[in-house]
C-alpha atoms as a PDB file:
ATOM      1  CA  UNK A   1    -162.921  34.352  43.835  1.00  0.00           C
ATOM      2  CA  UNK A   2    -164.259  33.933  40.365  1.00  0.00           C
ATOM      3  CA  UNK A   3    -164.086  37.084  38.168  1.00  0.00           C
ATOM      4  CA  UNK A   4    -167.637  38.516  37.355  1.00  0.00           C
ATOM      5  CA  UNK A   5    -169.219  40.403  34.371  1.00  0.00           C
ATOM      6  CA  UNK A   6    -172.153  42.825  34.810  1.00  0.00           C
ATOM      7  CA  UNK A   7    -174.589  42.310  31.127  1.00  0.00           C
ATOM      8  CA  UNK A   8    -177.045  45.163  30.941  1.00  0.00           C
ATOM      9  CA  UNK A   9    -180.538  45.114  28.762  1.00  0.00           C
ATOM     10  CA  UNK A  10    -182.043  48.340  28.138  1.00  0.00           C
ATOM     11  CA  UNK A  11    -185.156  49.123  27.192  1.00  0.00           C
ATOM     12  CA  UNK A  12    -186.531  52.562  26.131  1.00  0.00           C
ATOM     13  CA  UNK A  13    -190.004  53.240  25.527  1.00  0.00           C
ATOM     14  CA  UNK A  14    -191.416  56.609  23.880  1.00  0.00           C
ATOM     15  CA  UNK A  15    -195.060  57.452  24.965  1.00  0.00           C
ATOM     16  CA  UNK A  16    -197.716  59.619  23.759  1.00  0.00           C
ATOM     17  CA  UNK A  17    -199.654  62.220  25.882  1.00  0.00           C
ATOM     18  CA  UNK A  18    -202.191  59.490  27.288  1.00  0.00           C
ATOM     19  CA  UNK A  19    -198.880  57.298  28.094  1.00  0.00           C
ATOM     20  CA  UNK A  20    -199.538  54.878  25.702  1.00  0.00           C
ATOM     21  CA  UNK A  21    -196.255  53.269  23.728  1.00  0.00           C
ATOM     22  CA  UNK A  22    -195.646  55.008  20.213  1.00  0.00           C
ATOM     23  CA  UNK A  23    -192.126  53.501  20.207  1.00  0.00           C
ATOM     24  CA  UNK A  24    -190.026  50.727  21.483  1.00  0.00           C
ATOM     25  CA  UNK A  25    -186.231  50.351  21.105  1.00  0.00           C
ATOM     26  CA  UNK A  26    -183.865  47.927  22.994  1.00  0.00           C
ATOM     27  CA  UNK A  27    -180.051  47.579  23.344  1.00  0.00           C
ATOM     28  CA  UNK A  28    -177.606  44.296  24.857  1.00  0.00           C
ATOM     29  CA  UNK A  29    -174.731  45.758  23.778  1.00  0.00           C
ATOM     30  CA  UNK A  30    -173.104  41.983  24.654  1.00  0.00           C
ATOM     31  CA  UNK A  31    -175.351  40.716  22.224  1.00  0.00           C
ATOM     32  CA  UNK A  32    -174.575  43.573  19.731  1.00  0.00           C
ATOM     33  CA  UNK A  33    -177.820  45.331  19.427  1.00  0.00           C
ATOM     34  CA  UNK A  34    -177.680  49.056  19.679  1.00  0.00           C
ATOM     35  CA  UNK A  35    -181.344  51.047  19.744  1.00  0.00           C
ATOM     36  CA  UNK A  36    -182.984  48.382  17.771  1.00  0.00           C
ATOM     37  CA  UNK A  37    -186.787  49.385  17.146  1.00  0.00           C
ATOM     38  CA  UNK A  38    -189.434  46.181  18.475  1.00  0.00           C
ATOM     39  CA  UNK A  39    -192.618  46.832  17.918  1.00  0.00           C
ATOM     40  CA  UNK A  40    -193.656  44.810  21.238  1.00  0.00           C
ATOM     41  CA  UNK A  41    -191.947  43.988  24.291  1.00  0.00           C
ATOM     42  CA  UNK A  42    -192.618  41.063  26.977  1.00  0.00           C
ATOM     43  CA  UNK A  43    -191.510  41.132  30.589  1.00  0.00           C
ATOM     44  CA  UNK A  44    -191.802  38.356  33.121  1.00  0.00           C
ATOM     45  CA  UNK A  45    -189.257  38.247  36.245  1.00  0.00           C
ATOM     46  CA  UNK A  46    -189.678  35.627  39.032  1.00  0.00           C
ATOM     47  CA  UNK A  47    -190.188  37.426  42.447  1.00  0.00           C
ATOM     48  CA  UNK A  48    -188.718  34.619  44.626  1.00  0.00           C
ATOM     49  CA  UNK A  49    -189.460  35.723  47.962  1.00  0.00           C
ATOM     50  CA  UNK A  50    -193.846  36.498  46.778  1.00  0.00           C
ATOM     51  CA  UNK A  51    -193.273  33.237  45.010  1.00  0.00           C
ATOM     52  CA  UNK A  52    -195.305  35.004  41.548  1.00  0.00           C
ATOM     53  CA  UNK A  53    -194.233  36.466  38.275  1.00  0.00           C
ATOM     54  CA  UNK A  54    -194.307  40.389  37.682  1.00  0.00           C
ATOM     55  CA  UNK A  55    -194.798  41.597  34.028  1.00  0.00           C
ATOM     56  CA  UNK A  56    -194.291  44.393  31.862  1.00  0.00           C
ATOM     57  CA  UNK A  57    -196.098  44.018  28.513  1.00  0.00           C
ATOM     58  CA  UNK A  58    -196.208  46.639  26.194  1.00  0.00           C
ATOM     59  CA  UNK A  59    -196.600  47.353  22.223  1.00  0.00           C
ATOM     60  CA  UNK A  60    -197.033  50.082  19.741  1.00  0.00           C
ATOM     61  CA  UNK A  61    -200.490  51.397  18.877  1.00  0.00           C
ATOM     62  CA  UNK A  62    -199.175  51.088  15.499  1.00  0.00           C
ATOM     63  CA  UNK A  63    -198.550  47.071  15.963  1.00  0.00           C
ATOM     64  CA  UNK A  64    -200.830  45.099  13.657  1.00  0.00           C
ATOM     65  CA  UNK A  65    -202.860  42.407  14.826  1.00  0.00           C
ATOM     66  CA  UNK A  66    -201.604  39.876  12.546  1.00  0.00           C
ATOM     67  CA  UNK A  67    -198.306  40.700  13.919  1.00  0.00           C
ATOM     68  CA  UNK A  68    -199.191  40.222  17.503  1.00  0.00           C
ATOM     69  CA  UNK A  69    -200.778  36.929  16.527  1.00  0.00           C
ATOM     70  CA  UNK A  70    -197.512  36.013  15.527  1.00  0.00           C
ATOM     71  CA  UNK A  71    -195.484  37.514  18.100  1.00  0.00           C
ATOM     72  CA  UNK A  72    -197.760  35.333  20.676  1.00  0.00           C
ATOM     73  CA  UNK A  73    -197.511  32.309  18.489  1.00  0.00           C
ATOM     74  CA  UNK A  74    -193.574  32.908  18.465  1.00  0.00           C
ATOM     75  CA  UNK A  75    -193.640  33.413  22.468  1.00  0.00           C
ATOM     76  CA  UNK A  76    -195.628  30.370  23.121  1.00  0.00           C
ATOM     77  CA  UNK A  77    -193.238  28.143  21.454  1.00  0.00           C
ATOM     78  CA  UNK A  78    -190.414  29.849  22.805  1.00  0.00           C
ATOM     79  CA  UNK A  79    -191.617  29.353  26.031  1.00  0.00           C
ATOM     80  CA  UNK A  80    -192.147  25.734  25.910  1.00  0.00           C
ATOM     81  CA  UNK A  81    -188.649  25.379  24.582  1.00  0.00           C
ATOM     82  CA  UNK A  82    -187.425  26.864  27.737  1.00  0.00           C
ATOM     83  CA  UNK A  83    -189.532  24.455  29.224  1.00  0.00           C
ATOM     84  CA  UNK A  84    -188.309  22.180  28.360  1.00  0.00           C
ATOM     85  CA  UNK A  85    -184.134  22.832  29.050  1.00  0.00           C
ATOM     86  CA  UNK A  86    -185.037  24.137  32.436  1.00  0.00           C
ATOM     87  CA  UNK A  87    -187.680  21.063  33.769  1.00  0.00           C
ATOM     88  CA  UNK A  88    -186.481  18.383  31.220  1.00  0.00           C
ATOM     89  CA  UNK A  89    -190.548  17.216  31.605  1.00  0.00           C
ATOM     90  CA  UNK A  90    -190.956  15.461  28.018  1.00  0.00           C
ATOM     91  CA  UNK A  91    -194.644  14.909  28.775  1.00  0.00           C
ATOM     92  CA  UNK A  92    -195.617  18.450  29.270  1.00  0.00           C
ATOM     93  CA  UNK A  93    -194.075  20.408  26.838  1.00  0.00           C
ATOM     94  CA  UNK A  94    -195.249  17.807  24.190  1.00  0.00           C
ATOM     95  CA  UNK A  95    -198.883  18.979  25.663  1.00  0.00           C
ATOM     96  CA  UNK A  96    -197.580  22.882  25.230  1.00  0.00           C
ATOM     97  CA  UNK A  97    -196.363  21.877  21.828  1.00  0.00           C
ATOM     98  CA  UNK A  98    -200.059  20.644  20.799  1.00  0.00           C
ATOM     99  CA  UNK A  99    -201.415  23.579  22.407  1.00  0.00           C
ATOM    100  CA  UNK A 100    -199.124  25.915  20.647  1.00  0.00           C
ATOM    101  CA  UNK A 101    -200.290  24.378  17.069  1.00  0.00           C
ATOM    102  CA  UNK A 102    -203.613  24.613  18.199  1.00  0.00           C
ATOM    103  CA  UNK A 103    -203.416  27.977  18.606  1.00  0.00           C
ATOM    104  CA  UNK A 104    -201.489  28.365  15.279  1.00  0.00           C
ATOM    105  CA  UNK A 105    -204.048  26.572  13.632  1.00  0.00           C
ATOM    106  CA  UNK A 106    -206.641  28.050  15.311  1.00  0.00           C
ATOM    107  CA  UNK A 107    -205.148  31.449  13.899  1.00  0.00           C
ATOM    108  CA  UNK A 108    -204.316  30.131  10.689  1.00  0.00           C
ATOM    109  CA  UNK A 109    -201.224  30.787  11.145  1.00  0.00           C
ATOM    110  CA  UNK A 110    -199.652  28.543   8.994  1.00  0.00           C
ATOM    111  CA  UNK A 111    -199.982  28.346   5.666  1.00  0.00           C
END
């Protein structure tokens, strides 16, 4: 039997009274991140057996919206990257790709 490791991810989020996020912090101690403060935080995990995607997304009232322009701009490519190593379909993540400097552009995101 192959040996097995056990990774953990943790994610701690501080609320206010009305349970909205004043702080975010995350550890992967494998990756060598202890308490590191985020500013915004998104979730997806694939429920196989519903067949859909469940999501936890979450930032800081203090998070700017310039910053959360980027952070989506930055997700969105990400994304089609994975894409892209998990389908190997050329033709559609070029299409993501166009859509994700559209929405750069669209921004102005780039300077």
């Amino acid at each position: 039997m192959a040996n097995t490791h056990t990774s953990k991810i943790e994610l701690n989020i501080e609320l206010d009274d009305n349970r909205i996020p004043e702080k975010l912090s995350w550890t992967a101690q494998d990756g060598g991140i202890t308490n590191e403060e985020a500013k915004a935080v998104m979730l997806s995990v694939w429920d196989s057996k519903n067949q859909e995607s469940l999501r936890i997304d979450l930032w800081t009232k203090d998070m700017p919206v310039d910053e959360m322009k980027l952070f989506f701009h930055q997700t969105l490519v990400s994304m089609s990257d994975t894409f892209k190593r998990a389908t190997q379909d050329d033709k559609m993540t070029a299409t993501m790709k166009d859509f994700c400097d559209y929405f750069a552009e669209k921004l102005e995101l780039k300077k």
